[in-house]
Every structure is written in structure tokens, then in C-alpha cells.
N, C-alpha and C. Protein backbone atom coordinates (compact mmCIF):
# COMPACT_ATOMS: atom_id res chain seq x y z
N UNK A 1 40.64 46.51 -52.17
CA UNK A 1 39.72 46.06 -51.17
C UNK A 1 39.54 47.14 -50.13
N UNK A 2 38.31 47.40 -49.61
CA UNK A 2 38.15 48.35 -49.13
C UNK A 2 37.80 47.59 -47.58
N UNK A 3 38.46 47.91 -46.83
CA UNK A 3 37.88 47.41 -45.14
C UNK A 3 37.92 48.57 -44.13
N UNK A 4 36.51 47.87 -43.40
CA UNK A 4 35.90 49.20 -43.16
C UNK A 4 36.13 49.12 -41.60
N UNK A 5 36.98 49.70 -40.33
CA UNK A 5 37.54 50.20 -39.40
C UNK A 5 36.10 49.34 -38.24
N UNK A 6 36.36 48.81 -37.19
CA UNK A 6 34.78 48.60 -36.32
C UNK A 6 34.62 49.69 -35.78
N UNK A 7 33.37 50.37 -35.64
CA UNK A 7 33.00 51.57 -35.31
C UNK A 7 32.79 51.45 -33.24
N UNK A 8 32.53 51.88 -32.81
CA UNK A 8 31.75 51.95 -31.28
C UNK A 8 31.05 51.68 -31.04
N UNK A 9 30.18 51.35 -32.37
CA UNK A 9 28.75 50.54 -31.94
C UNK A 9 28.84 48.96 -32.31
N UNK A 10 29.57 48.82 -32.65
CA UNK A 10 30.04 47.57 -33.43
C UNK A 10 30.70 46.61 -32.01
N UNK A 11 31.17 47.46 -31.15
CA UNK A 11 32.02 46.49 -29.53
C UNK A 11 30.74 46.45 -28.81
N UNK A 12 29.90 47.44 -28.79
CA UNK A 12 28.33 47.06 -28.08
C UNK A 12 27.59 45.95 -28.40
N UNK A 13 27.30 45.83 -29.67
CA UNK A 13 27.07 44.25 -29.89
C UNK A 13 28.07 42.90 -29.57
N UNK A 14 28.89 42.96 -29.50
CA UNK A 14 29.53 41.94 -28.98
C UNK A 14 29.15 41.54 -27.63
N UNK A 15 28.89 40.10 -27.74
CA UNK A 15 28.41 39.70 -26.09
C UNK A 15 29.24 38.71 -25.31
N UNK A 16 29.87 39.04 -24.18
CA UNK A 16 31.03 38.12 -23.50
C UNK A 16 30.30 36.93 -23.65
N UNK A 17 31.24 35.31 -24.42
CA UNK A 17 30.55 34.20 -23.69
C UNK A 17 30.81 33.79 -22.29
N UNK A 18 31.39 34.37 -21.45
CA UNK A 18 30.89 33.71 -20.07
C UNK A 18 29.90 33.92 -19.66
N UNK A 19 29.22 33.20 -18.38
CA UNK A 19 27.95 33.68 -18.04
C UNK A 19 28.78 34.74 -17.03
N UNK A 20 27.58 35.83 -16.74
CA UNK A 20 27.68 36.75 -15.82
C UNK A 20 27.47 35.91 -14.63
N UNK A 21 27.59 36.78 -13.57
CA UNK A 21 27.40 36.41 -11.96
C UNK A 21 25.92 36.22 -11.81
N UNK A 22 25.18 36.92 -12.68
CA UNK A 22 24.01 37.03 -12.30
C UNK A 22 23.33 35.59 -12.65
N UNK A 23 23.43 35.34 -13.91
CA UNK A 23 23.22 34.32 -14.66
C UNK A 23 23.55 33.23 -13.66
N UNK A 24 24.56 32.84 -13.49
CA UNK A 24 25.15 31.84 -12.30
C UNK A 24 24.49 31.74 -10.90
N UNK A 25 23.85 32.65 -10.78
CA UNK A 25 23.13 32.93 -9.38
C UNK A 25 21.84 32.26 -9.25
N UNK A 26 21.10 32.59 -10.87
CA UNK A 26 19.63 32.47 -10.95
C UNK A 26 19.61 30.88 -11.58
N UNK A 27 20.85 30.32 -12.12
CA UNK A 27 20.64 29.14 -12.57
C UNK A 27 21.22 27.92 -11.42
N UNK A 28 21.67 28.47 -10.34
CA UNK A 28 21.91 27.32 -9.18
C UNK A 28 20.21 26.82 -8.67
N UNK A 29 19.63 28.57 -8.34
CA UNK A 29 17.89 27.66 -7.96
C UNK A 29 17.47 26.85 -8.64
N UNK A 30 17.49 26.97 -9.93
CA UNK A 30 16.99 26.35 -11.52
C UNK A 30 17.38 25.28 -10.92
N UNK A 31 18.69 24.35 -10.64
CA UNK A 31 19.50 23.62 -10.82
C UNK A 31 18.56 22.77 -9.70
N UNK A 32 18.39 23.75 -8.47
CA UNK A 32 18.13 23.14 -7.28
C UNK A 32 16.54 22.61 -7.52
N UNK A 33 16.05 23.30 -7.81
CA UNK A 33 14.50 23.26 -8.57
C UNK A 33 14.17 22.32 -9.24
N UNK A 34 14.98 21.98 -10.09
CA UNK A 34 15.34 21.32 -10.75
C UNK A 34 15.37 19.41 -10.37
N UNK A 35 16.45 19.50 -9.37
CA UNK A 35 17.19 17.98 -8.32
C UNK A 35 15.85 18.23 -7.22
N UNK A 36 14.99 19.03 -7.00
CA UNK A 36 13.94 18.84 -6.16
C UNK A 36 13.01 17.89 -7.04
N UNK A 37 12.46 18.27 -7.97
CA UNK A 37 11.27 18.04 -8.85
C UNK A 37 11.60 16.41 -9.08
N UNK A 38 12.98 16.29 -9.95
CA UNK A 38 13.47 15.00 -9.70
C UNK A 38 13.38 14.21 -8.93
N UNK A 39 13.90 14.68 -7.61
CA UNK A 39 13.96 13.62 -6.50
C UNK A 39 12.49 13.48 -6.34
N UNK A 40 11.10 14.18 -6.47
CA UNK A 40 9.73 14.29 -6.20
C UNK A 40 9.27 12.94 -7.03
N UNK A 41 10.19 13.17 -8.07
CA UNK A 41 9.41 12.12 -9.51
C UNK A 41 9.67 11.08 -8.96
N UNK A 42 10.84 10.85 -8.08
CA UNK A 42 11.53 9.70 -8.03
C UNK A 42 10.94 8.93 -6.78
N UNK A 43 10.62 9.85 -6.00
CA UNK A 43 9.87 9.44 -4.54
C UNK A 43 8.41 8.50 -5.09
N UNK A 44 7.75 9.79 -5.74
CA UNK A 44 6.65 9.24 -6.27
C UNK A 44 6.66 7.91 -6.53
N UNK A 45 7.50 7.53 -7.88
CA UNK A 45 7.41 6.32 -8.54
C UNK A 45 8.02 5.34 -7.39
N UNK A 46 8.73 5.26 -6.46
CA UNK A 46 9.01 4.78 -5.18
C UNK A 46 7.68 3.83 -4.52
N UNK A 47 6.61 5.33 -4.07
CA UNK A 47 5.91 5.23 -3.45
C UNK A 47 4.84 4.40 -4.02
N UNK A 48 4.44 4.58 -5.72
CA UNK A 48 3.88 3.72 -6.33
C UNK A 48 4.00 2.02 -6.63
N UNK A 49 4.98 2.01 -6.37
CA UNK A 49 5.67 1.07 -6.39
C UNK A 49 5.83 0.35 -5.27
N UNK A 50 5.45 1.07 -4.15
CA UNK A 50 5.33 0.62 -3.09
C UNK A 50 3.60 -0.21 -2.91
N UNK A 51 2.84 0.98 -3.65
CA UNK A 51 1.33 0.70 -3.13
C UNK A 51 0.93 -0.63 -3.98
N UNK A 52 1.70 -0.44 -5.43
CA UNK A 52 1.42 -2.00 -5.92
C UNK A 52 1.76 -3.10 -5.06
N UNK A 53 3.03 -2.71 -4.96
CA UNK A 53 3.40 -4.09 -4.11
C UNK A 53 2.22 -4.60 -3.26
N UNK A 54 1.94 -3.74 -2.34
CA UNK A 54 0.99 -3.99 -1.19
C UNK A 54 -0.08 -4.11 -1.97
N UNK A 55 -0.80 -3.61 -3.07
CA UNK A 55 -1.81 -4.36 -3.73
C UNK A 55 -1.64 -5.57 -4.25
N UNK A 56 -0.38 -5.71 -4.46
CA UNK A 56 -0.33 -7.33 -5.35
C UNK A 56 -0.62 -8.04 -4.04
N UNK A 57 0.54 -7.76 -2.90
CA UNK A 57 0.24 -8.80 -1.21
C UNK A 57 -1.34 -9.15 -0.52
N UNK A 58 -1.92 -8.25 -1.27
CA UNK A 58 -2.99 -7.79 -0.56
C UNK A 58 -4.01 -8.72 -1.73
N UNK A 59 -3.72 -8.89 -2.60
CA UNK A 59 -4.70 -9.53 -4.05
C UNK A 59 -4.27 -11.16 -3.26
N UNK A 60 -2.89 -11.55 -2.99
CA UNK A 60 -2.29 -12.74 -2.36
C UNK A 60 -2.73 -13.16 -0.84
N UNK A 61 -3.20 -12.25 -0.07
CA UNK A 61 -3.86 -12.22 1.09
C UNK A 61 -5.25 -12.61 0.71
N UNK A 62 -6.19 -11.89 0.23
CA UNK A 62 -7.53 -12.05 -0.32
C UNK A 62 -7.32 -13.81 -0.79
N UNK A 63 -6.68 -13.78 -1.61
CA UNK A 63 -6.70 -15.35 -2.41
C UNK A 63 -6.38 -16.42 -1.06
N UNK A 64 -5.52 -16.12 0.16
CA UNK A 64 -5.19 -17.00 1.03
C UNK A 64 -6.56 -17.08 1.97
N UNK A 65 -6.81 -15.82 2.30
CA UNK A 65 -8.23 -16.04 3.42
C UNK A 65 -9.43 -16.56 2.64
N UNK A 66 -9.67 -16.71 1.17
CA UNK A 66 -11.27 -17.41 0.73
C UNK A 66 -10.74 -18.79 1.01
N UNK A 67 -9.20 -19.34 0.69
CA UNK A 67 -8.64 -20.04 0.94
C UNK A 67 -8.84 -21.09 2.43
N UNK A 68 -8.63 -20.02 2.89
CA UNK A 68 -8.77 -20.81 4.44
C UNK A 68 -10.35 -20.59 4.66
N UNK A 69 -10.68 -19.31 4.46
CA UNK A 69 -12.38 -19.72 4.96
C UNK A 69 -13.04 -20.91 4.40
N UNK A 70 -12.61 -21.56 3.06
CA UNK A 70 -13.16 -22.78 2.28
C UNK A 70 -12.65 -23.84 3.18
N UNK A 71 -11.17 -23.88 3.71
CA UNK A 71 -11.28 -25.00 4.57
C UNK A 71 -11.73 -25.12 5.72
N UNK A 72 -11.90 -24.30 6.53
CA UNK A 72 -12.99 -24.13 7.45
C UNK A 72 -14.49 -24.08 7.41
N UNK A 73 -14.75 -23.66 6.18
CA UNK A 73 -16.43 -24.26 5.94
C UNK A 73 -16.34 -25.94 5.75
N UNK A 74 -15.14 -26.38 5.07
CA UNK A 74 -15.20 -27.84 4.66
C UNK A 74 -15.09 -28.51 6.23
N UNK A 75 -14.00 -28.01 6.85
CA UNK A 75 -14.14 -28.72 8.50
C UNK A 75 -15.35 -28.90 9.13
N UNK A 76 -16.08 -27.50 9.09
CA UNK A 76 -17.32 -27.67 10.04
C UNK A 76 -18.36 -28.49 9.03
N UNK A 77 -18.04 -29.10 7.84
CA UNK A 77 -19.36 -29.59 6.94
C UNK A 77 -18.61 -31.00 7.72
N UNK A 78 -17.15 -31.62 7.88
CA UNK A 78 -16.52 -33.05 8.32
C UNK A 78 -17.27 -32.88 10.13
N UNK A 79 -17.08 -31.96 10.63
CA UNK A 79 -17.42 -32.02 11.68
C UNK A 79 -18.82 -32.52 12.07
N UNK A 80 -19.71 -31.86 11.33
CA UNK A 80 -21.21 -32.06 11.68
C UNK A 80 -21.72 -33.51 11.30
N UNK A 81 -20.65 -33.69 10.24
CA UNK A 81 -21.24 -35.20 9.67
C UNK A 81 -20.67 -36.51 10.80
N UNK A 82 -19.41 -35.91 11.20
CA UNK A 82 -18.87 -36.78 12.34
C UNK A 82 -19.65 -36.88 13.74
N UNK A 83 -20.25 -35.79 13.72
CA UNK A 83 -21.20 -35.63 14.71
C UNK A 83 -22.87 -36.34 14.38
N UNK A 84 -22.88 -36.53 13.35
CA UNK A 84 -24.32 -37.30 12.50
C UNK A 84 -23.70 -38.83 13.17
N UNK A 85 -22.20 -38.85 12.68
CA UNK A 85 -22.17 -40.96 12.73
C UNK A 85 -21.76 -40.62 14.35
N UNK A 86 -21.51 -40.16 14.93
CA UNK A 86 -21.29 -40.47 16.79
C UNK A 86 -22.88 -40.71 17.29
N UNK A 87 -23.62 -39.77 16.96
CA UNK A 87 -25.19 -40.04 17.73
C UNK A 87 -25.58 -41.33 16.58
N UNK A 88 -25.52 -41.57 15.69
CA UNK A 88 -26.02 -43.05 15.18
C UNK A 88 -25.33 -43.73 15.60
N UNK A 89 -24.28 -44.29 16.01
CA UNK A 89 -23.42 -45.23 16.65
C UNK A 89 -23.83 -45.33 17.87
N UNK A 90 -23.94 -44.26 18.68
CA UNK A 90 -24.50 -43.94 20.23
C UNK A 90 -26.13 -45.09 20.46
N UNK A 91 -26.88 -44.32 19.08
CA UNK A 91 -28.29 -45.27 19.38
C UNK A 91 -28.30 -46.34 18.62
N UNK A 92 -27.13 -47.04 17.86
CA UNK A 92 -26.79 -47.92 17.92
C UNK A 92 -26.92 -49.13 18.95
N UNK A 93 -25.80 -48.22 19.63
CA UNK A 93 -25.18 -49.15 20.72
C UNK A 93 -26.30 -49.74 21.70
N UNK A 94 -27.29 -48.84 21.93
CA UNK A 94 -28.44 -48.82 23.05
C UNK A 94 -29.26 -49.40 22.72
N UNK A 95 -29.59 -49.81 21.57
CA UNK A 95 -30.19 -50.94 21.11
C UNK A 95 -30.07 -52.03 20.85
């Protein structure tokens, strides 16, 4: 068997697995860049979540005020008619 000695060019290809300093340096921004973008996504869907809400309250508001404006058109329709039988009762009476 013949084995063949590693030459000098042979330790040049070899690549340390740790990361370098450098590597470690440029991947904390990454990291940070990173927990920014996240926390952005997260705000967002927050904030969306917020505006539904207030659209759903707001769809529940709408439904309460036709709500009440209907009973207030119905009052002033009881009112006017109550006001029809007071003046017939009135010239009623005077006769």
C-alpha cells in the first residue's frame, strides 16, 4: 500500500470549524435584524388585529344607532298620533 505524506497545500484547504470573530460580529446584526423584522411582523399583526376589532365594534355600533334611530322614528310616529287623539278629545270635549 502506498500512502502518500499531506503535502502544504493539502493544510491550506483545511477550514477551522469554528466561526471566526468576524463571522460572529456580522451575524449578531443578522440576529438583531433579524428579532427587529420579527418583532415588526408581530406589531403589525397586533395592530391588525386591533383595526378589526374596532371594525367589528364599529359594524356593532352601526347596527345599534339604525337601531335606536328606528326607535326614535317609531316614538315621534306614537307621539304625533298621541298628539292627533289629544286635539280630538280637546274638540270633543267643547262640543
Amino acid at each position: 500500500m502506498n500512502v502518500q505524506k499531506p503535502t502544504a497545500l493539502d493544510n491550506k484547504l483545511t477550514v477551522p470549524m469554528r466561526p471566526t470573530q468576524a463571522a460572529v460580529t456580522t451575524e449578531r446584526p443578522f440576529q438583531q435584524q433579524m428579532q427587529q423584522a420579527l418583532s415588526s411582523v408581530d406589531n403589525f399583526g397586533k395592530d391588525v388585529d386591533s383595526v378589526l376589532d374596532g371594525l367589528h365594534s364599529s359594524v356593532n355600533l352601526q347596527a345599534e344607532v339604525r337601531q335606536a334611530r328606528s326607535m326614535y322614528e317609531r316614538a315621534m310616529e306614537v307621539q304625533q298620533s298621541l298628539q292627533k287623539l289629544y286635539r280630538h278629545l280637546r274638540s270633543a270635549e267643547s262640543v
